[in-house]
N, C-alpha and C. Protein backbone atom coordinates (compact mmCIF):
# COMPACT_ATOMS: atom_id res chain seq x y z
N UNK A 1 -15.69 -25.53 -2.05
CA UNK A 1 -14.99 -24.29 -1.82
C UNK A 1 -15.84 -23.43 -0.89
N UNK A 2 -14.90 -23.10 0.22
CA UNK A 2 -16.09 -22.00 1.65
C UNK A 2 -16.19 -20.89 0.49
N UNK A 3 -17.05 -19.81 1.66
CA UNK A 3 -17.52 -18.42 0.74
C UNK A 3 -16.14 -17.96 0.96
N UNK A 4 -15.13 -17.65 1.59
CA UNK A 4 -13.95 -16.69 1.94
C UNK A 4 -13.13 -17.01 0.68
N UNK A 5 -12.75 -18.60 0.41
CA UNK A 5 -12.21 -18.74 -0.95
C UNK A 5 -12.87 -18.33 -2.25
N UNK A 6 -14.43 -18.24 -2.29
CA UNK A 6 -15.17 -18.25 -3.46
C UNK A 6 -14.75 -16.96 -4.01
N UNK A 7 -14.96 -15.60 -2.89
CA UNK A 7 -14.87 -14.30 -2.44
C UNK A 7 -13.19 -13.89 -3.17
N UNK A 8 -12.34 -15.20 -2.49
CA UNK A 8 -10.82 -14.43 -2.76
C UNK A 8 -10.62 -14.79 -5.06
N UNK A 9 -11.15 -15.75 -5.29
CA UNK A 9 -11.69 -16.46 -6.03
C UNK A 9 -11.87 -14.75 -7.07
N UNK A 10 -13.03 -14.55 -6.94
CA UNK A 10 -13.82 -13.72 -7.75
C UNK A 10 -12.84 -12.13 -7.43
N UNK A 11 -12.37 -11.58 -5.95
CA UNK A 11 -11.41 -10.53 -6.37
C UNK A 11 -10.21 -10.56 -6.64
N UNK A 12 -9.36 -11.95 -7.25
CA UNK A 12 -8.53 -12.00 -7.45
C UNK A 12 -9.13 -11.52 -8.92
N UNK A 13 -10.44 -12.17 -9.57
CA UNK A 13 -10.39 -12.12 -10.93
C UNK A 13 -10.69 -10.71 -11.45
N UNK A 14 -11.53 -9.99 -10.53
CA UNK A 14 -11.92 -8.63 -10.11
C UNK A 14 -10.28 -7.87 -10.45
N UNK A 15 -9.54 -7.99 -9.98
CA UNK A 15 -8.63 -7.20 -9.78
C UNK A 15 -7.59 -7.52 -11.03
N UNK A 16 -7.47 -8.76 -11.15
CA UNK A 16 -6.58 -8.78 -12.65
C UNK A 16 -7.14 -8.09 -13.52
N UNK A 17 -8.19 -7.99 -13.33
CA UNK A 17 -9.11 -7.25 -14.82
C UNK A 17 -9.21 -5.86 -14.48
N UNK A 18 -9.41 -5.51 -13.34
CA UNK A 18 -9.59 -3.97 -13.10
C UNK A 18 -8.16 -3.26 -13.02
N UNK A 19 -7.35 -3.79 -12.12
CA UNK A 19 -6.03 -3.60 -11.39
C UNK A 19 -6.24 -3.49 -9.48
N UNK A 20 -4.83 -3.28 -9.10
CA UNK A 20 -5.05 -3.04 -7.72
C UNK A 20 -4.83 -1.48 -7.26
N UNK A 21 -4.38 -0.94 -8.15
CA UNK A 21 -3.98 0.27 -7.28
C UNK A 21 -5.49 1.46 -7.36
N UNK A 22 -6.14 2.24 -6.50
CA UNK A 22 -7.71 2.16 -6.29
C UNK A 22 -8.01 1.46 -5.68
N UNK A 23 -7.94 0.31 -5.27
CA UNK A 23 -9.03 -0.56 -5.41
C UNK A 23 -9.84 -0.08 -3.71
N UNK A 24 -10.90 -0.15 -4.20
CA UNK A 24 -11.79 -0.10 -2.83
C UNK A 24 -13.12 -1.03 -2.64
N UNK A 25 -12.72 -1.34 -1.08
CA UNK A 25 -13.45 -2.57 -0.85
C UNK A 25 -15.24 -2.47 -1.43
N UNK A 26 -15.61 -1.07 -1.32
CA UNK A 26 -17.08 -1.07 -1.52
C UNK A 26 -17.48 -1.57 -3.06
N UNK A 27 -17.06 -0.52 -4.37
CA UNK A 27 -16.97 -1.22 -5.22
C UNK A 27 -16.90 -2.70 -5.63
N UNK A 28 -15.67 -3.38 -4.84
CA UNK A 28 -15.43 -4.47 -4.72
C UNK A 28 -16.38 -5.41 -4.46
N UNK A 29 -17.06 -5.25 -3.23
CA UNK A 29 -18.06 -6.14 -2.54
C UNK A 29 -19.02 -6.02 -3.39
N UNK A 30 -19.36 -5.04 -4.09
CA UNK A 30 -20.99 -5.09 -5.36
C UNK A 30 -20.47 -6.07 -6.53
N UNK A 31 -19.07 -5.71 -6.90
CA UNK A 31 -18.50 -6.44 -8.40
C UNK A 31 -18.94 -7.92 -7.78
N UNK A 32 -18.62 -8.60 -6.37
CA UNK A 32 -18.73 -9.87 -6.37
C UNK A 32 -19.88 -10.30 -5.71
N UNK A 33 -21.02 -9.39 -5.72
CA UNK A 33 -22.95 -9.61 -5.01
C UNK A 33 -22.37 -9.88 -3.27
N UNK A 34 -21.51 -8.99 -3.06
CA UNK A 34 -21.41 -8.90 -1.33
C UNK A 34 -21.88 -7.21 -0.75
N UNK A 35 -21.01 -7.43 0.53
CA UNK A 35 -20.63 -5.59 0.74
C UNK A 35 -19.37 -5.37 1.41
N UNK A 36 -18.81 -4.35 1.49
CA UNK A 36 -17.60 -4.57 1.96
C UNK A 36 -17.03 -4.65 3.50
N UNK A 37 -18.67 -4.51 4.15
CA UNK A 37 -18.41 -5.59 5.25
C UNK A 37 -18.22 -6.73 5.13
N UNK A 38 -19.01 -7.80 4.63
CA UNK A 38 -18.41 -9.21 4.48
C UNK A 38 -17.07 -9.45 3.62
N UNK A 39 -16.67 -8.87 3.09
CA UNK A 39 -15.46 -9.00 2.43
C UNK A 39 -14.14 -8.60 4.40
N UNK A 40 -14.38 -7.80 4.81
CA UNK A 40 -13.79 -7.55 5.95
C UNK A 40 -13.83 -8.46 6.88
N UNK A 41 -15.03 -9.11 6.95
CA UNK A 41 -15.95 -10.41 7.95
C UNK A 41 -14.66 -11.36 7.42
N UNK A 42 -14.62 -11.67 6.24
CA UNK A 42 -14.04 -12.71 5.76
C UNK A 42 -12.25 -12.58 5.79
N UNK A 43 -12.14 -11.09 5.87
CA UNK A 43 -10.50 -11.18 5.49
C UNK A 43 -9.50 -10.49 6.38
N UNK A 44 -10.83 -9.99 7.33
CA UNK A 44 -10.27 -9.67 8.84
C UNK A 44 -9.83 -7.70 8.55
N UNK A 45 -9.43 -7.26 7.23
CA UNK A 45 -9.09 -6.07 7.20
C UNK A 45 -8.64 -5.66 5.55
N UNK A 46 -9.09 -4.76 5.33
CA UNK A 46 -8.20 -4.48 3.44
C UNK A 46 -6.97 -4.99 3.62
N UNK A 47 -5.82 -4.90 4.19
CA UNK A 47 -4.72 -5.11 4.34
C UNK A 47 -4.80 -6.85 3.66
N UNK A 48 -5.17 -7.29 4.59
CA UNK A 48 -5.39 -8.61 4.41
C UNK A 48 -5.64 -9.65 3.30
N UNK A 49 -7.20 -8.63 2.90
CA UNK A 49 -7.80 -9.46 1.42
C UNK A 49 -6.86 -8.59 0.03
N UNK A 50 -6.06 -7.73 0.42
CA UNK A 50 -5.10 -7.05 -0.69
C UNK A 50 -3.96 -8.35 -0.19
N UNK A 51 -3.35 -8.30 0.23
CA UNK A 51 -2.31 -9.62 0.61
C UNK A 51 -2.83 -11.20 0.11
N UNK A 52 -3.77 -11.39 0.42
CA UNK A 52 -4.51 -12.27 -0.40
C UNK A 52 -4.82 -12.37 -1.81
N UNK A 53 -4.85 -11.51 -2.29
CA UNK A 53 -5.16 -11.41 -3.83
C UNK A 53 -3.84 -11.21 -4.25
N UNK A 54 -3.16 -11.10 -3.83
CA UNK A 54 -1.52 -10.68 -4.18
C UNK A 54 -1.24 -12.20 -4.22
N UNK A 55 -1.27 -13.24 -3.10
CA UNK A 55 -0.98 -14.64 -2.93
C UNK A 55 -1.42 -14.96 -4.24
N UNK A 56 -2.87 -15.29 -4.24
CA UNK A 56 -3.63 -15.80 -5.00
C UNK A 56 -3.22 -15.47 -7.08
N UNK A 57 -2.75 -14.54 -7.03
CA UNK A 57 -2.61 -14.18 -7.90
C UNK A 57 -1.10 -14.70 -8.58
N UNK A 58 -0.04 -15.11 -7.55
CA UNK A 58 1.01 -15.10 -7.59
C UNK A 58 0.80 -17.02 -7.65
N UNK A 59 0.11 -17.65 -7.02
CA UNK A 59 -0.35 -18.90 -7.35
C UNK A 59 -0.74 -18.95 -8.94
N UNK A 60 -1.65 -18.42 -9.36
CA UNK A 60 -1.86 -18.34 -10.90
C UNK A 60 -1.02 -18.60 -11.56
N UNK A 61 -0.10 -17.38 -11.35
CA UNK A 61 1.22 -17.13 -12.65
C UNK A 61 1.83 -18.69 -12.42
N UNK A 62 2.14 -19.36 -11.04
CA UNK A 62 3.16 -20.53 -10.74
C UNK A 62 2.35 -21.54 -11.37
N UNK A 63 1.40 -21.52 -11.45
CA UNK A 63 0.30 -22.73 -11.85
C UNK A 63 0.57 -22.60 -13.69
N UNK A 64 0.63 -21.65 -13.94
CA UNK A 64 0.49 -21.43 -15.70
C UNK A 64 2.67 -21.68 -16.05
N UNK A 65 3.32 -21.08 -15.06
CA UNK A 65 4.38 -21.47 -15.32
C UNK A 65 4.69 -22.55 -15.50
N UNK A 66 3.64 -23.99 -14.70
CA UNK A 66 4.10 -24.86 -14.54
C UNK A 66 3.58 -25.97 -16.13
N UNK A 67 2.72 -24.99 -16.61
CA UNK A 67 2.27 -25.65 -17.96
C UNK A 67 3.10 -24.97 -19.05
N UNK A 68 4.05 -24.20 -18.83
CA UNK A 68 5.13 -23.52 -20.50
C UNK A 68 5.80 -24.94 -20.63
N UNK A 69 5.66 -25.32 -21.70
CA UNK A 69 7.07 -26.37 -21.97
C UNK A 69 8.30 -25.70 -22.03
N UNK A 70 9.11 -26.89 -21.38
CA UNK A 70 10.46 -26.59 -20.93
C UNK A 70 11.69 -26.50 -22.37
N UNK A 71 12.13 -25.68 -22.34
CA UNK A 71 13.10 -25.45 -23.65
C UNK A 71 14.22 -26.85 -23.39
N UNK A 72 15.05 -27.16 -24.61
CA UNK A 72 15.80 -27.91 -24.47
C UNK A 72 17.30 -27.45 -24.11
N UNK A 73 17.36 -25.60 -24.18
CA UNK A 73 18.12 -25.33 -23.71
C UNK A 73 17.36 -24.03 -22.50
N UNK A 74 18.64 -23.71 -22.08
CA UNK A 74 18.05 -22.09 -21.60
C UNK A 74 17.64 -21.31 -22.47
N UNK A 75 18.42 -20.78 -23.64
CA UNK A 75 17.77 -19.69 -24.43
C UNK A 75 16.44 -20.20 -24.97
N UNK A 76 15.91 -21.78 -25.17
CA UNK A 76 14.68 -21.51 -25.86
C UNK A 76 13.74 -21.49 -24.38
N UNK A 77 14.35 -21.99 -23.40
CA UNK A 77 13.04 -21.62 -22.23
C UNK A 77 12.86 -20.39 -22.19
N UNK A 78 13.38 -19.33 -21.99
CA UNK A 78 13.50 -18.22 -21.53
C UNK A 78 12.74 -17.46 -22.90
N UNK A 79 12.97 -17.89 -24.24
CA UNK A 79 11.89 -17.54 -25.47
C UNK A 79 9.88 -17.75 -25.02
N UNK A 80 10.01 -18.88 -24.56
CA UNK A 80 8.97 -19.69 -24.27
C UNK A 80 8.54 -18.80 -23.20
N UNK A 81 9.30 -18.30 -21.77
CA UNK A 81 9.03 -18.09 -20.75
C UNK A 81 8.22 -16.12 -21.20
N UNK A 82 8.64 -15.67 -22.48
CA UNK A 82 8.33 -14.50 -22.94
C UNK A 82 7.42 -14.33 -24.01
N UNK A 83 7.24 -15.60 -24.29
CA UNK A 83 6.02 -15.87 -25.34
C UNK A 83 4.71 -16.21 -24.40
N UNK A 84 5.10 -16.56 -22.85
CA UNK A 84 3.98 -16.53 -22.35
C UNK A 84 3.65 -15.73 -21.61
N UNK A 85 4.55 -14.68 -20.85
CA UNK A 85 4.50 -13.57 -20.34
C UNK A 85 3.50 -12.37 -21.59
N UNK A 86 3.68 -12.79 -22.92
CA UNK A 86 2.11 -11.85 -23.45
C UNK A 86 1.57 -12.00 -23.88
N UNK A 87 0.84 -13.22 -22.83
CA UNK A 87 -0.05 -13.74 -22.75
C UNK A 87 -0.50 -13.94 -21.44
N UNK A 88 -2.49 -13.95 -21.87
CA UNK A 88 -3.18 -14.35 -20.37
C UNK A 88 -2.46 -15.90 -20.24
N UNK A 89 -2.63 -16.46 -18.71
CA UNK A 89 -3.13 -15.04 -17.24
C UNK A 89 -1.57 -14.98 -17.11
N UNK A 90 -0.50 -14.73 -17.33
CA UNK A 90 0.18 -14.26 -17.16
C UNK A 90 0.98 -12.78 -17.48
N UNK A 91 -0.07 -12.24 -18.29
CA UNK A 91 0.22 -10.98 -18.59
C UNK A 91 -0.55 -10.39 -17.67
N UNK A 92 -1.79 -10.33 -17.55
CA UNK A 92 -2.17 -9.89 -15.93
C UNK A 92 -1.75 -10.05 -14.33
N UNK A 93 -1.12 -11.33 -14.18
CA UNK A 93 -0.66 -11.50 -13.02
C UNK A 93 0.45 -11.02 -13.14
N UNK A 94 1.25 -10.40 -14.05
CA UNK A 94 2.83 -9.18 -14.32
C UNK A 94 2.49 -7.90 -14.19
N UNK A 95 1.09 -7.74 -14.25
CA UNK A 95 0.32 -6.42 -13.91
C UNK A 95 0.26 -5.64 -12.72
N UNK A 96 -0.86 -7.35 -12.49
CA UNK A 96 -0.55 -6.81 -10.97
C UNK A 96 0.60 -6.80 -10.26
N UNK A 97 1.55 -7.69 -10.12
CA UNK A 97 2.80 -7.44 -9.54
C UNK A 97 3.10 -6.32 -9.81
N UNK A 98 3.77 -5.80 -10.89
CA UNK A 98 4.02 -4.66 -10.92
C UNK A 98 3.06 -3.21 -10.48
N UNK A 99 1.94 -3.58 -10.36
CA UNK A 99 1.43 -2.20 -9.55
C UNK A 99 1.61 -2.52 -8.27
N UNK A 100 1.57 -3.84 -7.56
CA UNK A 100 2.07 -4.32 -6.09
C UNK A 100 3.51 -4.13 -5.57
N UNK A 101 4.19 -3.91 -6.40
CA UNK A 101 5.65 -3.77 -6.40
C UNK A 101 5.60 -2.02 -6.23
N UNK A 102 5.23 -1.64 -7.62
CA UNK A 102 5.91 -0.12 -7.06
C UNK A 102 4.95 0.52 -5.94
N UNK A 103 3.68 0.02 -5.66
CA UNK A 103 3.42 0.42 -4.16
C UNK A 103 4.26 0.04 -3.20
N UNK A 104 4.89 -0.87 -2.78
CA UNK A 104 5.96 -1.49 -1.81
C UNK A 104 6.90 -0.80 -2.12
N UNK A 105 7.64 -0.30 -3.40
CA UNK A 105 8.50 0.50 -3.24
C UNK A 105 8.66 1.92 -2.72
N UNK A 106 7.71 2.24 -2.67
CA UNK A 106 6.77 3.45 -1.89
C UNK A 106 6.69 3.10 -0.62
N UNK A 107 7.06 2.06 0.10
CA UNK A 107 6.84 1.97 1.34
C UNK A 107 5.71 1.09 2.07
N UNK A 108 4.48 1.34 1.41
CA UNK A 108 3.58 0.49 1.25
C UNK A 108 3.27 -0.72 1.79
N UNK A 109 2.39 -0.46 2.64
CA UNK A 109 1.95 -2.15 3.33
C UNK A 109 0.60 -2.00 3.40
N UNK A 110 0.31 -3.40 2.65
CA UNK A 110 0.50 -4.87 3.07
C UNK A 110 1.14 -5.46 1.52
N UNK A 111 1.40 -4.22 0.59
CA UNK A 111 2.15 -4.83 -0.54
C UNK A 111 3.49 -5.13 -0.37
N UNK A 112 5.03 -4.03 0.16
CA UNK A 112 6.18 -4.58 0.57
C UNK A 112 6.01 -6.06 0.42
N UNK A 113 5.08 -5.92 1.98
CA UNK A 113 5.68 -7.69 2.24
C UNK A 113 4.71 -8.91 1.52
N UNK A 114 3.77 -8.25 0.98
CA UNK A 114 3.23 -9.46 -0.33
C UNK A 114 4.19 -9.75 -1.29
N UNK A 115 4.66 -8.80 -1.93
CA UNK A 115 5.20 -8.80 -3.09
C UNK A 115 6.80 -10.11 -2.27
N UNK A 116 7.45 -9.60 -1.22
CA UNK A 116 8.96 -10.21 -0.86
C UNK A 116 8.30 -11.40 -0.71
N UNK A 117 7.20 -11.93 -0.26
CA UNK A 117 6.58 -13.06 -0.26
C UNK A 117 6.60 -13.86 -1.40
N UNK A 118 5.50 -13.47 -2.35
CA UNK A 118 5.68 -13.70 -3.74
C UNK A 118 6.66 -14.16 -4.33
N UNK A 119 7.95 -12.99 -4.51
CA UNK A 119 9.03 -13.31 -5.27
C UNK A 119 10.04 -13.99 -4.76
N UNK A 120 9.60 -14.61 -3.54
CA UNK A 120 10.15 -15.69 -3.14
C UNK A 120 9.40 -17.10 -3.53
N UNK A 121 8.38 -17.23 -3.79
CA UNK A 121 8.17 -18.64 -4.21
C UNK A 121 8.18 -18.58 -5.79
N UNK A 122 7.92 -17.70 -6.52
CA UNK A 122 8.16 -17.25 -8.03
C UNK A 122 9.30 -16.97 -8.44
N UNK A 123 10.52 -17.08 -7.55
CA UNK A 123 11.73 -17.40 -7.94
C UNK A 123 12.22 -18.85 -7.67
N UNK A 124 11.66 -19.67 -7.11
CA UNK A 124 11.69 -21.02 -6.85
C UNK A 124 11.58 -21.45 -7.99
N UNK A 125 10.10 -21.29 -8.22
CA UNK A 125 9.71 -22.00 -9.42
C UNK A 125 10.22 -21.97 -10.60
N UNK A 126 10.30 -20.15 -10.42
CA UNK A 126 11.28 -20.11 -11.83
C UNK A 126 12.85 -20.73 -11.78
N UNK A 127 12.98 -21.10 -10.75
CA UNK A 127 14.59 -21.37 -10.74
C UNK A 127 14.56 -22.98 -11.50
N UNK A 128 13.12 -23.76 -10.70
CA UNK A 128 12.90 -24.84 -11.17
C UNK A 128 12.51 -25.31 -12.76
N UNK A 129 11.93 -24.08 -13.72
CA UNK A 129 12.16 -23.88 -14.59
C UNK A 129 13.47 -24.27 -14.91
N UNK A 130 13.89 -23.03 -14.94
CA UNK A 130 15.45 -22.91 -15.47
C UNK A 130 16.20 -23.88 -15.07
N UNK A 131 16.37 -24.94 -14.25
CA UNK A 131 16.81 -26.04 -13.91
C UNK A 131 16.74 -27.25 -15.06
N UNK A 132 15.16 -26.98 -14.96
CA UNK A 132 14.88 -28.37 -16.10
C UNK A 132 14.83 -27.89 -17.48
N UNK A 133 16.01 -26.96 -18.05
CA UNK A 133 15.65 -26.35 -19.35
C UNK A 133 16.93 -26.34 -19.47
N UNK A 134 17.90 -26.76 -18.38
CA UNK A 134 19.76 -27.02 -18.59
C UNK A 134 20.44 -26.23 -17.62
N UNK A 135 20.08 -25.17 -17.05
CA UNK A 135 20.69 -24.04 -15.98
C UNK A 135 21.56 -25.54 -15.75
N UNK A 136 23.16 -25.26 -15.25
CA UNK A 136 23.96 -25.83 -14.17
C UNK A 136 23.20 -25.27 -12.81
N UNK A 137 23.20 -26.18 -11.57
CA UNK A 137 22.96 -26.23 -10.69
C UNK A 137 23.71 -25.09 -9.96
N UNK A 138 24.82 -24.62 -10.14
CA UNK A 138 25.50 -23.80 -9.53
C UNK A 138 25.23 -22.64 -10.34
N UNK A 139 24.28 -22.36 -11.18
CA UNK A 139 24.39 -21.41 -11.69
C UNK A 139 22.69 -20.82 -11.57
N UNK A 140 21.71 -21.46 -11.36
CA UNK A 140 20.03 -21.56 -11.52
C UNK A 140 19.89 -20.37 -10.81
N UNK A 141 20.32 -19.76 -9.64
CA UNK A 141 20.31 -18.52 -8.59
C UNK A 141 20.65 -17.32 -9.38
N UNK A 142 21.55 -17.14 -10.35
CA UNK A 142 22.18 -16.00 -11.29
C UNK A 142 21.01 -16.17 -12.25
N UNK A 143 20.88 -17.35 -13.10
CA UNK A 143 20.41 -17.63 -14.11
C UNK A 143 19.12 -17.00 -14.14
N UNK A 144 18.28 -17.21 -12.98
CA UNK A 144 17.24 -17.00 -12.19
C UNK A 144 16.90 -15.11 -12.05
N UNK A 145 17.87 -14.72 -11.69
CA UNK A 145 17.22 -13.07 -11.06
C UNK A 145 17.77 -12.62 -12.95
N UNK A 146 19.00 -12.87 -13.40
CA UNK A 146 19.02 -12.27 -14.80
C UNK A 146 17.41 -12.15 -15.31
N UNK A 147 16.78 -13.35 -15.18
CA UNK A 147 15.88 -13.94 -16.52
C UNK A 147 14.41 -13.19 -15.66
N UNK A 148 14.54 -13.10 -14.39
CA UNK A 148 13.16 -12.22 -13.81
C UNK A 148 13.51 -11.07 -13.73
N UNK A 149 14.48 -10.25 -14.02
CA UNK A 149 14.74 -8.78 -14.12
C UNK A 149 14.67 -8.63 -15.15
N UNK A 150 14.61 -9.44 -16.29
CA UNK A 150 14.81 -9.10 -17.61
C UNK A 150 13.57 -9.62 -18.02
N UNK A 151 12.91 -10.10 -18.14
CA UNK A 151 11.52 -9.95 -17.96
C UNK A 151 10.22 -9.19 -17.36
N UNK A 152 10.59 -8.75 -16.34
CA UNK A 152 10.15 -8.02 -15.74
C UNK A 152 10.00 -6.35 -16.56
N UNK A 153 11.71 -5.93 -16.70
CA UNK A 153 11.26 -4.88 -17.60
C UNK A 153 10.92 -5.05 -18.81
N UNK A 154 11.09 -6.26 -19.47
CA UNK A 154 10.81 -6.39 -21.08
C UNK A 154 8.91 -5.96 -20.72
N UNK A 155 8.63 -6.74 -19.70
CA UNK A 155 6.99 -6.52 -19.54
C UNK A 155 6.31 -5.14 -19.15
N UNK A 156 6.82 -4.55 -18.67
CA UNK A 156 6.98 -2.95 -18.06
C UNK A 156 6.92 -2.20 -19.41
N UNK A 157 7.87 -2.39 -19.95
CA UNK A 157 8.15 -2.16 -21.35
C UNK A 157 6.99 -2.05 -22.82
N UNK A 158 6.05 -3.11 -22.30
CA UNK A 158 5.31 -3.78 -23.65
C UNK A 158 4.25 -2.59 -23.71
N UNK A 159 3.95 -1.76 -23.19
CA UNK A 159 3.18 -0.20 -22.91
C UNK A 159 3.72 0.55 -24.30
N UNK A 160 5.21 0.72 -23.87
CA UNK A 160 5.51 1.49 -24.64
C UNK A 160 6.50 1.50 -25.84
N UNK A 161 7.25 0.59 -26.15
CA UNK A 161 8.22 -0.04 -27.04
C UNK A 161 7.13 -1.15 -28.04
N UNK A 162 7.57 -0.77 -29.66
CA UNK A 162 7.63 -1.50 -30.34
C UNK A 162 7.71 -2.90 -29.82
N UNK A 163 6.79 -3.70 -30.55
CA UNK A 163 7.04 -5.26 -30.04
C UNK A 163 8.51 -5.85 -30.74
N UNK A 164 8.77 -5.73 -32.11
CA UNK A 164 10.39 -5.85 -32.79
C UNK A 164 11.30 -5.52 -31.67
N UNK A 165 11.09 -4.50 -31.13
CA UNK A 165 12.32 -4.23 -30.06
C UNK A 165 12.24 -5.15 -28.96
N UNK A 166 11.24 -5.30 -28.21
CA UNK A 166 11.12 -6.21 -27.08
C UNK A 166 11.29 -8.01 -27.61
N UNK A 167 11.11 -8.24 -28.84
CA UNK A 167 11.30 -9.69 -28.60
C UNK A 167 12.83 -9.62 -28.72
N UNK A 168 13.65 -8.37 -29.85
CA UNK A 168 14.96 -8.82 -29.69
C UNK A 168 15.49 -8.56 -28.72
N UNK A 169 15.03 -7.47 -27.19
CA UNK A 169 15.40 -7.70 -26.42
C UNK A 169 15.52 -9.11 -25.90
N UNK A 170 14.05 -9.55 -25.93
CA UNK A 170 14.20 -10.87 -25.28
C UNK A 170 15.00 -12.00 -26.19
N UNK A 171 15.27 -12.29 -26.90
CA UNK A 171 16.58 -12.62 -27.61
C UNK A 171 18.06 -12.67 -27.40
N UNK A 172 18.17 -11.17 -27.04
CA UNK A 172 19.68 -11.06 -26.27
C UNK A 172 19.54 -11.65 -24.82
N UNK A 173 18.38 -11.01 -24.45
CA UNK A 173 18.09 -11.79 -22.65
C UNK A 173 18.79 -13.54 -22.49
N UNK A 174 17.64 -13.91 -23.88
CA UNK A 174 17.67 -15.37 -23.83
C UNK A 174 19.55 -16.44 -24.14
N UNK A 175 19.72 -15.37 -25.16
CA UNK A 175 21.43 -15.86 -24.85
C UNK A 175 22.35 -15.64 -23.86
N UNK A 176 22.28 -14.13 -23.42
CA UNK A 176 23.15 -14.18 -22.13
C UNK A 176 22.03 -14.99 -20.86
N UNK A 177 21.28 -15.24 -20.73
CA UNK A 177 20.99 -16.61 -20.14
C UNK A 177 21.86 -18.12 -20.19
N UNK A 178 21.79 -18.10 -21.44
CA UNK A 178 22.27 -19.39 -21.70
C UNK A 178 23.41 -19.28 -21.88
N UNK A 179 24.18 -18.28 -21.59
CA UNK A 179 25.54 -18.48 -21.41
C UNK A 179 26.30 -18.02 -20.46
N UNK A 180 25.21 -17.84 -19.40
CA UNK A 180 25.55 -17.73 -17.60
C UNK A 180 24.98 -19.20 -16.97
N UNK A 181 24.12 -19.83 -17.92
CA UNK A 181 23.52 -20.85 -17.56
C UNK A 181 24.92 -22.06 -17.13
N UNK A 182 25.64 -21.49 -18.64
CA UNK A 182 26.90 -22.91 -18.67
C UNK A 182 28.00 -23.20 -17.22
């Protein structure tokens, strides 16, 4: 592994644990024994190594998605898919998205277009999920934004709602899933 990966490596882990919104390169470069010139050397500009840790981070979650066992229907994937959402590293990599997100919704660059990046290959995957858990083929695209919008706020959520409330949210989630799935 070069130093630029070692670097993206250690502030991806830097940043799940701290967050992104703050974040400044100087701090940064001490948390990982650099300075935040070489972090710049290496990533060409903040813009950049923030877009990078956004990637990198969004690789994680797809990598841990790809180890949830697959439900035998939709509603138990989509149980499964929320039993691991609170949980590491996927409760951190929902973190950061979501502080990467509502900066982009703000206008925000180099998050905007990290994040449209992102939730384009994290809806793949998840679609590929939901595929191999029963979704109809003509349906995995619906099945798909229901089950990441509804997750999304169930996770937004876990701050401030009772956990009783959020799993039976995710409960109702998980049936009208599986019965947009059909």
């Amino acid at each position: 592994m070069g130093r630029r990966e070692q670097l993206l490596e250690g502030a991806t882990d830097h940043v799940l644990e701290s967050g992104l919104i703050g974040l400044s390169l100087r701090p940064l470069g001490e948390a990982l024994g650099t300075s935040d010139r070489m972090l710049l050397y290496h990533f060409g500009s903040r813009a950049e190594l923030v877009t990078a840790i956004i990637d990198s981070a969004n690789d994680r979650a797809i990598a841990t998605l790809s180890t949830v066992p697959r439900g035998r229907t939709v509603r138990a994937g989509v149980l499964r898919l929320w039993e691991a959402f609170r949980e590491e590293p996927l409760r951190s990599c929902e973190d950061l998205y979501v502080q990467a997100a509502a900066s982009g919704l703000l206008g925000e660059e180099p998050y905007r277009s990290g994040v449209r990046r992102s939730n384009e290959r994290w809806m793949q995957a998840l679609g590929g999920f939901l595929g191999d858990c029963g979704a109809r083929p003509a349906r995995v695209a619906r099945v798909t934004r229901l089950v990441d919008v509804g997750l999304l706020g169930l996770h937004v959520d876990l701050a401030v709602d009772a956990p009783e409330e959020l799993d039976r949210a995710a409960r109702d989630l998980a049936d009208a899933a599986h019965a947009l799935a059909r």
